[in-house]
Structure formats: structure tokens, C-alpha cells
N, C-alpha and C. Protein backbone atom coordinates (compact mmCIF):
# COMPACT_ATOMS: atom_id res chain seq x y z
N UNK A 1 0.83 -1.19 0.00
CA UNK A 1 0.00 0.00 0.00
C UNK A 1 0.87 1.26 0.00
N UNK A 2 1.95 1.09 0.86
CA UNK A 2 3.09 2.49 0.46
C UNK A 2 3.52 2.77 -0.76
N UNK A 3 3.80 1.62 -1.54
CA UNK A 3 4.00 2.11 -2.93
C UNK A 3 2.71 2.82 -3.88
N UNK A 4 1.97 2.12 -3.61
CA UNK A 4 0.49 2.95 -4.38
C UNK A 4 0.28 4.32 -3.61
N UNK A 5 0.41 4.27 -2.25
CA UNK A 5 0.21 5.39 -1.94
C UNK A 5 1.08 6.46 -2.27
N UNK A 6 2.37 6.46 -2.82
CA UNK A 6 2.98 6.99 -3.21
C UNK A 6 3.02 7.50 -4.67
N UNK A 7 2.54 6.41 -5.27
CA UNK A 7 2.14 6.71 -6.65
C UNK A 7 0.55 7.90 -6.54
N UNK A 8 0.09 7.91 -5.81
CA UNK A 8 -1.28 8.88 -5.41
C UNK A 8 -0.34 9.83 -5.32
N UNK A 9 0.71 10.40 -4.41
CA UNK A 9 0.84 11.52 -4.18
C UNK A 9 1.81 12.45 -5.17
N UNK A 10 2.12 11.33 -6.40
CA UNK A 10 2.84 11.93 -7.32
C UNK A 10 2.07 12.37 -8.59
N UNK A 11 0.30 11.72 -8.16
CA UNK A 11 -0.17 11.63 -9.44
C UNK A 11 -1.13 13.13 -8.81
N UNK A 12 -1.15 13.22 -7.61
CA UNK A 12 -1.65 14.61 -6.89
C UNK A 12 -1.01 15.79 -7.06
N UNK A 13 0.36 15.72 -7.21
CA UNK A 13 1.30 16.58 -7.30
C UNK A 13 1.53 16.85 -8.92
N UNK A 14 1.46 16.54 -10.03
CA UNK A 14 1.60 16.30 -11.09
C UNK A 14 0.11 17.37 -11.72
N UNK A 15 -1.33 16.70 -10.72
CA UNK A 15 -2.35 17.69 -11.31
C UNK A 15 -2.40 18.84 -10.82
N UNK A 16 -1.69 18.76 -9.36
CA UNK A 16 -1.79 19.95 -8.80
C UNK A 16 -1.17 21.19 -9.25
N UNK A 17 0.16 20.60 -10.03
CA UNK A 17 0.84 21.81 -10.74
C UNK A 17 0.23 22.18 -11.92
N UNK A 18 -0.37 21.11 -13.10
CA UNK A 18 -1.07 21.39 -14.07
C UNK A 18 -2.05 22.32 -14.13
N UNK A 19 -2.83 21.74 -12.87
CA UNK A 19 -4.47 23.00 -12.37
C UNK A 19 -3.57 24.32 -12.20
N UNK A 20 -2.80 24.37 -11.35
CA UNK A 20 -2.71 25.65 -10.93
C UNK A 20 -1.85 26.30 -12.17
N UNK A 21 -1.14 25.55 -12.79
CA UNK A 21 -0.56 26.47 -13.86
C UNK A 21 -1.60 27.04 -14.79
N UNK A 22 -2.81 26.19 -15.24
CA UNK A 22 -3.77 25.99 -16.06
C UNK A 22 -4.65 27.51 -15.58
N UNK A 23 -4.93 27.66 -14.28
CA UNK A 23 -5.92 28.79 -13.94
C UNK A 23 -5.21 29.90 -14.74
N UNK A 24 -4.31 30.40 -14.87
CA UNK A 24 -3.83 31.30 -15.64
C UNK A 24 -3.78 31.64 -16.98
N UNK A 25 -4.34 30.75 -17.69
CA UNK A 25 -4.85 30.91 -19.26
C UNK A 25 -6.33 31.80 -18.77
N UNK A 26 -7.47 31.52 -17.53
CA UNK A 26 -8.32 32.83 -17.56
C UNK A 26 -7.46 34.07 -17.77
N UNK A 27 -6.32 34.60 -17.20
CA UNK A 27 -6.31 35.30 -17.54
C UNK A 27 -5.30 36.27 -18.65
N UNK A 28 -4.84 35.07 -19.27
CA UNK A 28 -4.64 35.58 -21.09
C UNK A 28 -5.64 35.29 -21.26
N UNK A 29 -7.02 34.61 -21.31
CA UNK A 29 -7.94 34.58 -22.18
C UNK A 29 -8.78 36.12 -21.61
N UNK A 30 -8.88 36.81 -20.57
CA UNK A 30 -9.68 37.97 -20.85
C UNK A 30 -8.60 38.97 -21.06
N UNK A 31 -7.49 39.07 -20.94
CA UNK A 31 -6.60 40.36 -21.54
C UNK A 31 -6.57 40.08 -23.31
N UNK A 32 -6.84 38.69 -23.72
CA UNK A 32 -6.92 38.38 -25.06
C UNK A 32 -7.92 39.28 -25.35
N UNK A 33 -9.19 38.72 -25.12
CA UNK A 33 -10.48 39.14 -25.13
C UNK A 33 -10.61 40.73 -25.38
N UNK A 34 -10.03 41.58 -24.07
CA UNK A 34 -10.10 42.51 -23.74
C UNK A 34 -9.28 43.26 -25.16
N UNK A 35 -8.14 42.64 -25.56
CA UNK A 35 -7.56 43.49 -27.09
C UNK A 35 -7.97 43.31 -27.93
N UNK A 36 -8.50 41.88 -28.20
CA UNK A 36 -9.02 41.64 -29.28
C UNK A 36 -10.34 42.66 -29.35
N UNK A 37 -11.49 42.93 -28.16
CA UNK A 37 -12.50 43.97 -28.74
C UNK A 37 -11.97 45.35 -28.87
N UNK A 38 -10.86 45.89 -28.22
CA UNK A 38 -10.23 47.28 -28.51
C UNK A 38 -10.01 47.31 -29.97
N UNK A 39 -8.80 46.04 -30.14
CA UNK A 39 -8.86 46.42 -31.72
C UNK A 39 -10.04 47.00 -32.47
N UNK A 40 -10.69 45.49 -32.73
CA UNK A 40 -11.81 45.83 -33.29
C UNK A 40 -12.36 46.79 -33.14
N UNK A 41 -12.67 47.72 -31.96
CA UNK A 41 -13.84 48.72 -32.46
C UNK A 41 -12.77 50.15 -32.23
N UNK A 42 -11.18 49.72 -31.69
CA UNK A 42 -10.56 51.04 -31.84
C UNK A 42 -9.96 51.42 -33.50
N UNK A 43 -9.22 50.16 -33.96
CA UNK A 43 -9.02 49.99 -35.31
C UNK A 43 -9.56 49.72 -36.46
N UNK A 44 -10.46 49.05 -36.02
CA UNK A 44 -11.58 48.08 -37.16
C UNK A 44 -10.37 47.22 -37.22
N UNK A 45 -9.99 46.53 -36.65
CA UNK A 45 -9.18 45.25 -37.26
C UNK A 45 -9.43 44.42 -36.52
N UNK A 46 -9.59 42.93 -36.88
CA UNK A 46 -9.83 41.92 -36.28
C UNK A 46 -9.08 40.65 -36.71
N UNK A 47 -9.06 39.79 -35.80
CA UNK A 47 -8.28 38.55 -35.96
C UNK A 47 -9.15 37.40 -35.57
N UNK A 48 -8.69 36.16 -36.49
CA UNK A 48 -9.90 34.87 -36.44
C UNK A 48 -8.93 34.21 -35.30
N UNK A 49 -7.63 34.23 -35.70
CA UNK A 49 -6.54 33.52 -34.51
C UNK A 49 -6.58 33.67 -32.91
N UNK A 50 -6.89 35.03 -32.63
CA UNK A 50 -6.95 35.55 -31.42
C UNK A 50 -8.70 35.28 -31.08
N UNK A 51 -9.15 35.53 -32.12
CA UNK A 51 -10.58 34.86 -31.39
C UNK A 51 -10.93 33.42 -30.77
N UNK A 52 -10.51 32.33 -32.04
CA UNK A 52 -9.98 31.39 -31.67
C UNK A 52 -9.38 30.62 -30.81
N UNK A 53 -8.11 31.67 -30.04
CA UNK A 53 -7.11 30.76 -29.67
C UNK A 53 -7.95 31.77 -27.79
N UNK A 54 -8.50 32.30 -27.85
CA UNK A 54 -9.95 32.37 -26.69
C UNK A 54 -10.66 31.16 -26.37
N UNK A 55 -11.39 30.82 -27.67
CA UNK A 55 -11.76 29.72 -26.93
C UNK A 55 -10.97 28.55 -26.72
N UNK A 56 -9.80 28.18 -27.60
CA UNK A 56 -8.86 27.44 -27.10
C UNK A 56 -8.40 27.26 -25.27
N UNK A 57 -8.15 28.52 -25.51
CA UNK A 57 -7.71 28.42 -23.76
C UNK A 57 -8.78 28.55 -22.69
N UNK A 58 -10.17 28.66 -23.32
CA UNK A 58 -11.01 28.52 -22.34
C UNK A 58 -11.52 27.01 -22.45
N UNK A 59 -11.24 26.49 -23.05
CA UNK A 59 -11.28 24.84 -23.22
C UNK A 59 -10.35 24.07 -22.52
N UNK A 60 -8.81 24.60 -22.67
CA UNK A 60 -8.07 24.35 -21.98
C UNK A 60 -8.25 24.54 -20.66
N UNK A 61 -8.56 25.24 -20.11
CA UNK A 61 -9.27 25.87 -18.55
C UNK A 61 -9.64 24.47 -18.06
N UNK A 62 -11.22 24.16 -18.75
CA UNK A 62 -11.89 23.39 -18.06
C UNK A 62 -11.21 21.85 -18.13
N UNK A 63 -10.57 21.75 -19.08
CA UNK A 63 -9.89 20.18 -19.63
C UNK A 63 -8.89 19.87 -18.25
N UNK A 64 -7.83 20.86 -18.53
CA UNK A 64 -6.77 20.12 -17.71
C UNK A 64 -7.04 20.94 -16.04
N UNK A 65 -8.20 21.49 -15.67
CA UNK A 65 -8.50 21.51 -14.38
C UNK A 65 -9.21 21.03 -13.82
N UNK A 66 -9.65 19.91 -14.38
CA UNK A 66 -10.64 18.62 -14.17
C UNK A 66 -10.29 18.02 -13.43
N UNK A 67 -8.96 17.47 -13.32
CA UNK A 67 -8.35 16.00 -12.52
C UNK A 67 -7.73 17.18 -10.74
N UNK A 68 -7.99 18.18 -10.77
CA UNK A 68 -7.41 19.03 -9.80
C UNK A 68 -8.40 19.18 -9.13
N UNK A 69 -9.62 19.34 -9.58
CA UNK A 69 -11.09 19.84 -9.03
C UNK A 69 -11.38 18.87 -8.68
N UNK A 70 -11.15 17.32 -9.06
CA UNK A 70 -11.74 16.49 -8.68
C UNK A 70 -10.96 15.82 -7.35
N UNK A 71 -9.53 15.96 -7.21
CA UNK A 71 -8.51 16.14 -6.22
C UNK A 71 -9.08 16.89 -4.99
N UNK A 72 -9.59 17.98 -5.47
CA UNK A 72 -10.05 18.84 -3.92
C UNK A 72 -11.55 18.48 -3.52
N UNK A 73 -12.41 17.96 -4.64
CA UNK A 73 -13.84 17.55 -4.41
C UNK A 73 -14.37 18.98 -4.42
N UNK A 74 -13.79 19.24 -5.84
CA UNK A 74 -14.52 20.60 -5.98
C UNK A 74 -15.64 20.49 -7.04
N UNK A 75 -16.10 19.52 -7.45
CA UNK A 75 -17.31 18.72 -8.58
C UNK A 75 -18.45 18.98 -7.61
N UNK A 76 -19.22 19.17 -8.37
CA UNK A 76 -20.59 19.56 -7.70
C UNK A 76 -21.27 18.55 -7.27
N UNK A 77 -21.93 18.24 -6.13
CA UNK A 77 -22.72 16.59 -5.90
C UNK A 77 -24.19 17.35 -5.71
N UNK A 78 -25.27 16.78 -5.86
CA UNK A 78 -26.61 16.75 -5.74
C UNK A 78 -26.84 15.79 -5.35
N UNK A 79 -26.29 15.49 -3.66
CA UNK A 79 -26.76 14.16 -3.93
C UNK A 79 -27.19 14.23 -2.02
N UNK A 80 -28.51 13.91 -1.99
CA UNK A 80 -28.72 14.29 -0.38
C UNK A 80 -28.88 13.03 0.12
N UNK A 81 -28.74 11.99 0.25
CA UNK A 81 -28.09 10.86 1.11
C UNK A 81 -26.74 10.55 0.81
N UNK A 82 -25.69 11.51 0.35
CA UNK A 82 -24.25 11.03 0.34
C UNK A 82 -23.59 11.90 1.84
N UNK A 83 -24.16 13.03 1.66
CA UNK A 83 -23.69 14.24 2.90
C UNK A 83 -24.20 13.25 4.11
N UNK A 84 -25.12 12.54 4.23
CA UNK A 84 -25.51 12.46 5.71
C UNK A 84 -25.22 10.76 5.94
N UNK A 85 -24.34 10.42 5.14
CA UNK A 85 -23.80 8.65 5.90
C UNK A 85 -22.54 9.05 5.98
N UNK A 86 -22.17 7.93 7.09
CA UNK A 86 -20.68 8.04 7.67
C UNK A 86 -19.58 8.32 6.63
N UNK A 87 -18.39 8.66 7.12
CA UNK A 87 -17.33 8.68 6.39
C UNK A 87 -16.74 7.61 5.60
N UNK A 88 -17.04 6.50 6.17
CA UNK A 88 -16.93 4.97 5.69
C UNK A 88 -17.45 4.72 4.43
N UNK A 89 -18.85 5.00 4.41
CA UNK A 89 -19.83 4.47 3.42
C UNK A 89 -19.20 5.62 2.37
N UNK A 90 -19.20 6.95 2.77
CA UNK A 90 -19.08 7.73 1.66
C UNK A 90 -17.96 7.68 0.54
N UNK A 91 -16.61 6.52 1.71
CA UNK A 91 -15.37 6.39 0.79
C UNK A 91 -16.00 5.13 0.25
N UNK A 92 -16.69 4.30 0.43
CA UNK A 92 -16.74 3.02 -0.47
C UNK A 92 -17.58 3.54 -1.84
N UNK A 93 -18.75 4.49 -1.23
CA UNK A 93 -19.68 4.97 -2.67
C UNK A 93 -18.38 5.74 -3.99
N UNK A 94 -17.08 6.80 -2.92
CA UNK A 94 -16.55 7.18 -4.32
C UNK A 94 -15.76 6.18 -4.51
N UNK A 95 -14.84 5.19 -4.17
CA UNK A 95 -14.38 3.98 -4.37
C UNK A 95 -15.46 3.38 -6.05
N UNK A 96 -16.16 2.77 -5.41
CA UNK A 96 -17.07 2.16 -6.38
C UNK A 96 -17.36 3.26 -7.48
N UNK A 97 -17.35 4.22 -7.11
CA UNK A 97 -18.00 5.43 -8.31
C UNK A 97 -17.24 5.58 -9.15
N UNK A 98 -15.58 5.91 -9.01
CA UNK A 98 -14.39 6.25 -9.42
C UNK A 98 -14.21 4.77 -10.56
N UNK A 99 -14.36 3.35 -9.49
CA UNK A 99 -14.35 2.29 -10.33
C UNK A 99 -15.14 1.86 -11.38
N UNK A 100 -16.76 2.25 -10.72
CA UNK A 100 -17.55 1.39 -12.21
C UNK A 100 -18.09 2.96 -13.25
N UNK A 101 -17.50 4.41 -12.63
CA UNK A 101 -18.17 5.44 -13.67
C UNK A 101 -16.77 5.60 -14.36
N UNK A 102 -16.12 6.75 -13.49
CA UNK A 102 -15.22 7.50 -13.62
C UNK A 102 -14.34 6.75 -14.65
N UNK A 103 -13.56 5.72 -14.46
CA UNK A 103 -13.01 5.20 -14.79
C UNK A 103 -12.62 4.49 -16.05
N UNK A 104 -14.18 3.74 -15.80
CA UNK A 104 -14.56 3.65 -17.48
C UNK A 104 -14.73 4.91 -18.45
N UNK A 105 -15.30 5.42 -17.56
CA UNK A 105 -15.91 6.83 -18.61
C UNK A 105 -14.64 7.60 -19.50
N UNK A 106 -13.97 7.76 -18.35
CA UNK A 106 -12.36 8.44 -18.94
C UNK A 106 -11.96 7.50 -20.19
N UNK A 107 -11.63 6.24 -19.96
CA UNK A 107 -11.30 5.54 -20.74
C UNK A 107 -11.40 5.32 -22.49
N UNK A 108 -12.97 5.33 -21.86
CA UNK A 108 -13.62 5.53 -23.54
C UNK A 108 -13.41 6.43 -23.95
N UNK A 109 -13.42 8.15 -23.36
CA UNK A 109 -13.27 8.92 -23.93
C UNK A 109 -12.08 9.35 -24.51
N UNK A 110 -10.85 8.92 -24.22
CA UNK A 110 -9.61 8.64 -24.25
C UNK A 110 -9.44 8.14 -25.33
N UNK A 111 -9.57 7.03 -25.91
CA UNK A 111 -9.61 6.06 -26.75
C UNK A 111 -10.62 6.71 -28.11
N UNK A 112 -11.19 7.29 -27.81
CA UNK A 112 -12.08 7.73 -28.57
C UNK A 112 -11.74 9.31 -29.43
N UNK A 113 -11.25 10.00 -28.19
CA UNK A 113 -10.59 11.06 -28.56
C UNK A 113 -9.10 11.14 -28.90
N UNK A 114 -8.43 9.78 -28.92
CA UNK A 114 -7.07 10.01 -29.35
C UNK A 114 -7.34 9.75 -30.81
N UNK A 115 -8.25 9.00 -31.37
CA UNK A 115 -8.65 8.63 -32.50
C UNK A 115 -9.12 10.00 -33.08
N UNK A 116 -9.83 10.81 -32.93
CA UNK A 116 -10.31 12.42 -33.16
C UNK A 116 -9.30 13.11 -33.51
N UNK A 117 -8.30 13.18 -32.39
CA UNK A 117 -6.67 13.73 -32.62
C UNK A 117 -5.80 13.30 -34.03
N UNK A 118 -5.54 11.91 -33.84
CA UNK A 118 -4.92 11.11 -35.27
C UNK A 118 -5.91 11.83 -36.60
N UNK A 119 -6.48 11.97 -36.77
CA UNK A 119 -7.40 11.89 -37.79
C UNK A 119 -7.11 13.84 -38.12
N UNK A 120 -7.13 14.47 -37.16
CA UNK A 120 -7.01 15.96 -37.27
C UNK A 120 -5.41 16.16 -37.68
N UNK A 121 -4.60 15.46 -36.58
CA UNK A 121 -3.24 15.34 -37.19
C UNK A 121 -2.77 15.59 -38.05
N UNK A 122 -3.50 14.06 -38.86
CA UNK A 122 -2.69 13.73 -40.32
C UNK A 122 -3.60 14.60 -41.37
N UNK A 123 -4.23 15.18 -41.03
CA UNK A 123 -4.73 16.04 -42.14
C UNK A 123 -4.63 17.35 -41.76
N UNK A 124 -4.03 17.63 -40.77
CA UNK A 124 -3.06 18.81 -40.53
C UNK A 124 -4.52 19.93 -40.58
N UNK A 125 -5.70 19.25 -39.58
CA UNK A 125 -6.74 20.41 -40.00
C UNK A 125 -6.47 21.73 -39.16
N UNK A 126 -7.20 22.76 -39.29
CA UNK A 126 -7.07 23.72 -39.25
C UNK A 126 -8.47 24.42 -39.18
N UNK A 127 -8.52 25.84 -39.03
CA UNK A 127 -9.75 26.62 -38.68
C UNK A 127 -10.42 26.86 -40.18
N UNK A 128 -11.41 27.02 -40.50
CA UNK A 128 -12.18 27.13 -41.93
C UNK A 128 -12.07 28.40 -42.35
N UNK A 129 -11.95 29.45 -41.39
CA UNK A 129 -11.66 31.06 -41.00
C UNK A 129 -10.49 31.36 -41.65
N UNK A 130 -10.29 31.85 -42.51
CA UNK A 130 -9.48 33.18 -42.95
C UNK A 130 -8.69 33.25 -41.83
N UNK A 131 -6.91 32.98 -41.57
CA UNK A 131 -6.36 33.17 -40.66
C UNK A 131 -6.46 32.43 -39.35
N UNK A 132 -7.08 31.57 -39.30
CA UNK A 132 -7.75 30.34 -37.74
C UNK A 132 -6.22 29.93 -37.87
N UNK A 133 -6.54 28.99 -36.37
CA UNK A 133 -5.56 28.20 -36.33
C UNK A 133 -5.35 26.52 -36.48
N UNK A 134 -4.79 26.07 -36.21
CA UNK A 134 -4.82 24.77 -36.58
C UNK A 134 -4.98 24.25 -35.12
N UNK A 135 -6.13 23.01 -35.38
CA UNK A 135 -6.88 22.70 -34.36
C UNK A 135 -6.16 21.10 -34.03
N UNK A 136 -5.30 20.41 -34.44
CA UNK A 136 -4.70 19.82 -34.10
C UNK A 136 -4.51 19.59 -32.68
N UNK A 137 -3.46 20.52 -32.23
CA UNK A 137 -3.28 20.63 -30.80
C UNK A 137 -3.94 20.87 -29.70
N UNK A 138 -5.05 21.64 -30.15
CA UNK A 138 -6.04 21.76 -29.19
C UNK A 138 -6.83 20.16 -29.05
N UNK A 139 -7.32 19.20 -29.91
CA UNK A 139 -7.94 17.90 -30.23
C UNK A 139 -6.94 16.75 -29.15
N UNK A 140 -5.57 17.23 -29.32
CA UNK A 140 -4.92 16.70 -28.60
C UNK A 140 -4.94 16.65 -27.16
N UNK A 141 -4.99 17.90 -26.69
CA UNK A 141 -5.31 18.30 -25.32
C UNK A 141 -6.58 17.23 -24.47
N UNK A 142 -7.39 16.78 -25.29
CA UNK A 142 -8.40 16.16 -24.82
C UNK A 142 -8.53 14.79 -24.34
N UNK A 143 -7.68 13.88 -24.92
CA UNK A 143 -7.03 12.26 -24.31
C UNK A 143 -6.11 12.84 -23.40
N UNK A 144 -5.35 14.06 -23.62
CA UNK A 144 -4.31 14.29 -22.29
C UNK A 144 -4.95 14.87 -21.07
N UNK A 145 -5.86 15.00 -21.39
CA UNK A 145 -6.89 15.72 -20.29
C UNK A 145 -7.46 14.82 -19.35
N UNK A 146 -7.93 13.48 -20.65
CA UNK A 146 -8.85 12.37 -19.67
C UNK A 146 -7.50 11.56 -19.48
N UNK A 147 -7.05 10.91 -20.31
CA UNK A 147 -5.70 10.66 -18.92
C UNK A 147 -5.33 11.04 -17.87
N UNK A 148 -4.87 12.62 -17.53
CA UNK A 148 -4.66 13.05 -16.44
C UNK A 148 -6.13 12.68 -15.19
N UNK A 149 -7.62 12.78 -16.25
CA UNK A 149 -8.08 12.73 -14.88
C UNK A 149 -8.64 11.53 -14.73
N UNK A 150 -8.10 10.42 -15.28
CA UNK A 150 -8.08 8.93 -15.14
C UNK A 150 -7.28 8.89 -14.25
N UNK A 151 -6.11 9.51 -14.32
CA UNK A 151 -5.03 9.04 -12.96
C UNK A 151 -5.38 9.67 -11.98
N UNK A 152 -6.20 10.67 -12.02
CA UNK A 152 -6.17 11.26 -10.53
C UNK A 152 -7.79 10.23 -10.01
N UNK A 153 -8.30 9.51 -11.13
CA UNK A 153 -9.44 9.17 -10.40
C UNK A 153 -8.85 7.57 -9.78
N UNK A 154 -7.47 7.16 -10.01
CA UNK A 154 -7.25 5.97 -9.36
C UNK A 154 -6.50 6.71 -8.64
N UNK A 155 -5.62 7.93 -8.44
CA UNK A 155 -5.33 8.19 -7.04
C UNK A 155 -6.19 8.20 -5.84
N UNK A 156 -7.51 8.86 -6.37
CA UNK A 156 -8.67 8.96 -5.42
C UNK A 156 -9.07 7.49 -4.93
N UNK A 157 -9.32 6.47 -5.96
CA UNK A 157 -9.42 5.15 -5.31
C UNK A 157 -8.49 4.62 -4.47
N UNK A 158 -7.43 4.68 -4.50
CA UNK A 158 -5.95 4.36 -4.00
C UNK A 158 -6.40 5.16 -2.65
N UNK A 159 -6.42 6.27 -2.54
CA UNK A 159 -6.63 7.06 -1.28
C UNK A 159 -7.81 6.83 -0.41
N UNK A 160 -8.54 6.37 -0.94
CA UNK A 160 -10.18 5.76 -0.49
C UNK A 160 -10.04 4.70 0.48
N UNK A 161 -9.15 3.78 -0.25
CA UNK A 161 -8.80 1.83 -0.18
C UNK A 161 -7.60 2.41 1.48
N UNK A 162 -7.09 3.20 1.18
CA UNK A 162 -5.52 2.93 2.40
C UNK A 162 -6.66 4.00 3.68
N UNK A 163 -7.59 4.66 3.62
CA UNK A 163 -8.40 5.40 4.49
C UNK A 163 -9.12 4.06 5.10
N UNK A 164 -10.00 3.28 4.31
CA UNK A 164 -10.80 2.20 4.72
C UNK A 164 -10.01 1.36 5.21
N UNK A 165 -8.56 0.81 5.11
CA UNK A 165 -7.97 -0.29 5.45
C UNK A 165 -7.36 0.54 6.59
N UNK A 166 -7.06 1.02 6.97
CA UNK A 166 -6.24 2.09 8.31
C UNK A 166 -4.85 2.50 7.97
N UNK A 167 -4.07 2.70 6.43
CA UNK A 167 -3.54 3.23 6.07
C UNK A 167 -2.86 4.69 5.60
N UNK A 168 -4.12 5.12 6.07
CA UNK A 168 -4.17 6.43 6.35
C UNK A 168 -5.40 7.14 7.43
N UNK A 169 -5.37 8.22 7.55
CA UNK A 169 -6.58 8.48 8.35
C UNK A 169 -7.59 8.62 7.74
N UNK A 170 -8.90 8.66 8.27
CA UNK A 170 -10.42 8.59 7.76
C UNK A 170 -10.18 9.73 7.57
N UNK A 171 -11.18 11.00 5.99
CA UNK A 171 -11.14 12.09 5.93
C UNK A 171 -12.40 12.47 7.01
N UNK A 172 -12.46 13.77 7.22
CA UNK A 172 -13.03 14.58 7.93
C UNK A 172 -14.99 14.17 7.32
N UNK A 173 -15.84 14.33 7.87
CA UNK A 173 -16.92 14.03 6.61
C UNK A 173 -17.14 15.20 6.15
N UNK A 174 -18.03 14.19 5.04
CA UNK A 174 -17.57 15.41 3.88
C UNK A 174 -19.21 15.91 3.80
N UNK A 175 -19.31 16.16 2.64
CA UNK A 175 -20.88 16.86 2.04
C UNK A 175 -21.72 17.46 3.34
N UNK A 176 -23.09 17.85 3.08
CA UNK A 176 -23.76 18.13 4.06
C UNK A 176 -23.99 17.64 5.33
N UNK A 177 -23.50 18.55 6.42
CA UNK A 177 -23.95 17.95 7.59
C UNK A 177 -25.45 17.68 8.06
């Protein structure tokens, strides 16, 4: 269990720098934003690239700060019998959740979207726009995204399993009191 648990805290540390580097494309994306409309209505000039590469990094935002948010249990739950059972039950429900949703779910999408990527790749696509950019890399971002938050969702299992076995301490409870 020390070795897995160790592998958790490298795969914690790994999103943790990603997220936090990642929050900082908000803000090239509104100083983008913010020149790109000056131009336009100070110059009349406009750019498809800089519009573009906006929503790029606001894609990027949500992609690779996924596996970080889900690290702090910053995902939204609606769920009013998870807040009010023990700490126990609540690590076996994300245990099991992480295993029969999360997990899979990443997977497919992974597999699915590296195939999306190859295909944009080799045909070297690009924006349809006069001046766009090539969307390649951004297509890419998206298996690297669910990878990253495939691994952080078996860190979370890993961290679940050594809490329930007495490998670590029980977390605090969580959701609604």
C-alpha cells in the first residue's frame, strides 16, 4: 500500500501543478479578449486567430482543471443521502463510483478522442476562417486531459482503499452535515 500510496501523491502533485498552472490561461484569455474587442472597435481590425485561440484556452481551462477539481472535491454533488452517511460508506460509494463510472468513462473517452486527434493530425486540419488556427493541438489536449483525470481518479481510489484499510486516516466528513 506504500508504494500505491505513493504513486497517489505523485499523481496529486503532477495535477496539482497542471491545475494551478492551467488557472492562468483565464487570464490571457480575458486580456486576449479585452484586445481583441479594442482592436476591433478602436481599429476596425480583427483577428480569427486571437478569437480562436480564446476559446482554445477557455477549453483548456476546463480540460486540464478537471483531474485538480476532482482532487479537492470541488465537482458539484446533488446528492442528499451522500452528505448524511458516515465517512466509511461515503469512501466506499466514491471507491465504487471512481471504479464502475469514472473510470470507465475516462477511458472511452480517451480512446475515442485520441482517434479524433490522429485523424485531425494527419490532415493537418485547421480553422475554416481566414487566418484560424490549426486545431490539431487543441484535439490533442483532450485524451491528455482524460488521462490526467483517469489518474487522478485511481489516485482517489488508491486514497479511499488505504483510508478504509487504516492506512491512512479517515477524511473529515464530507458533504452536508
Amino acid at each position: 500500500m506504500h508504494v500505491l500510496l505513493g504513486l497517489a501523491k505523485v499523481i496529486d502533485s503532477l495535477n496539482r501543478r497542471i491545475g494551478r498552472a492551467a488557472i492562468w490561461l483565464i487570464l490571457v484569455c480575458v486580456l486576449l479578449s479585452a484586445l481583441t474587442a479594442t482592436l476591433r472597435y478602436a481599429l476596425d481590425w480583427g483577428s480569427n486567430a486571437m478569437i480562436e485561440a480564446q476559446w482554445f484556452m477557455f477549453g483548456l481551462v476546463f480540460l486540464l482543471c478537471a483531474p485538480w477539481t476532482l482532487q479537492e472535491r470541488g465537482h458539484v454533488r446533488v446528492d442528499i443521502l451522500y452528505g448524511r452517511l458516515p465517512v466509511r460508506w461515503q469512501l466506499v460509494i466514491d471507491i465504487l463510483g471512481g471504479l464502475l463510472f469514472l473510470l470507465p468513462v475516462c477511458l472511452l473517452i480517451l480512446v475515442d478522442a485520441w482517434d479524433y486527434f490522429l485523424i485531425s493530425f494527419h490532415q493537418n486540419e485547421s480553422s475554416i476562417n481566414p487566418g484560424g488556427l490549426i486545431w490539431w493541438p487543441m484535439k490533442l489536449a483532450i485524451p491528455v486531459a482524460f488521462a490526467l483525470l483517469a489518474a487522478q481518479g485511481v489516485s482517489e481510489v488508491i486514497k479511499g482503499i488505504a483510508a478504509l484499510t487504516g492506512h491512512r486516516p479517515l477524511p473529515t466528513r464530507r458533504g452536508v452535515h
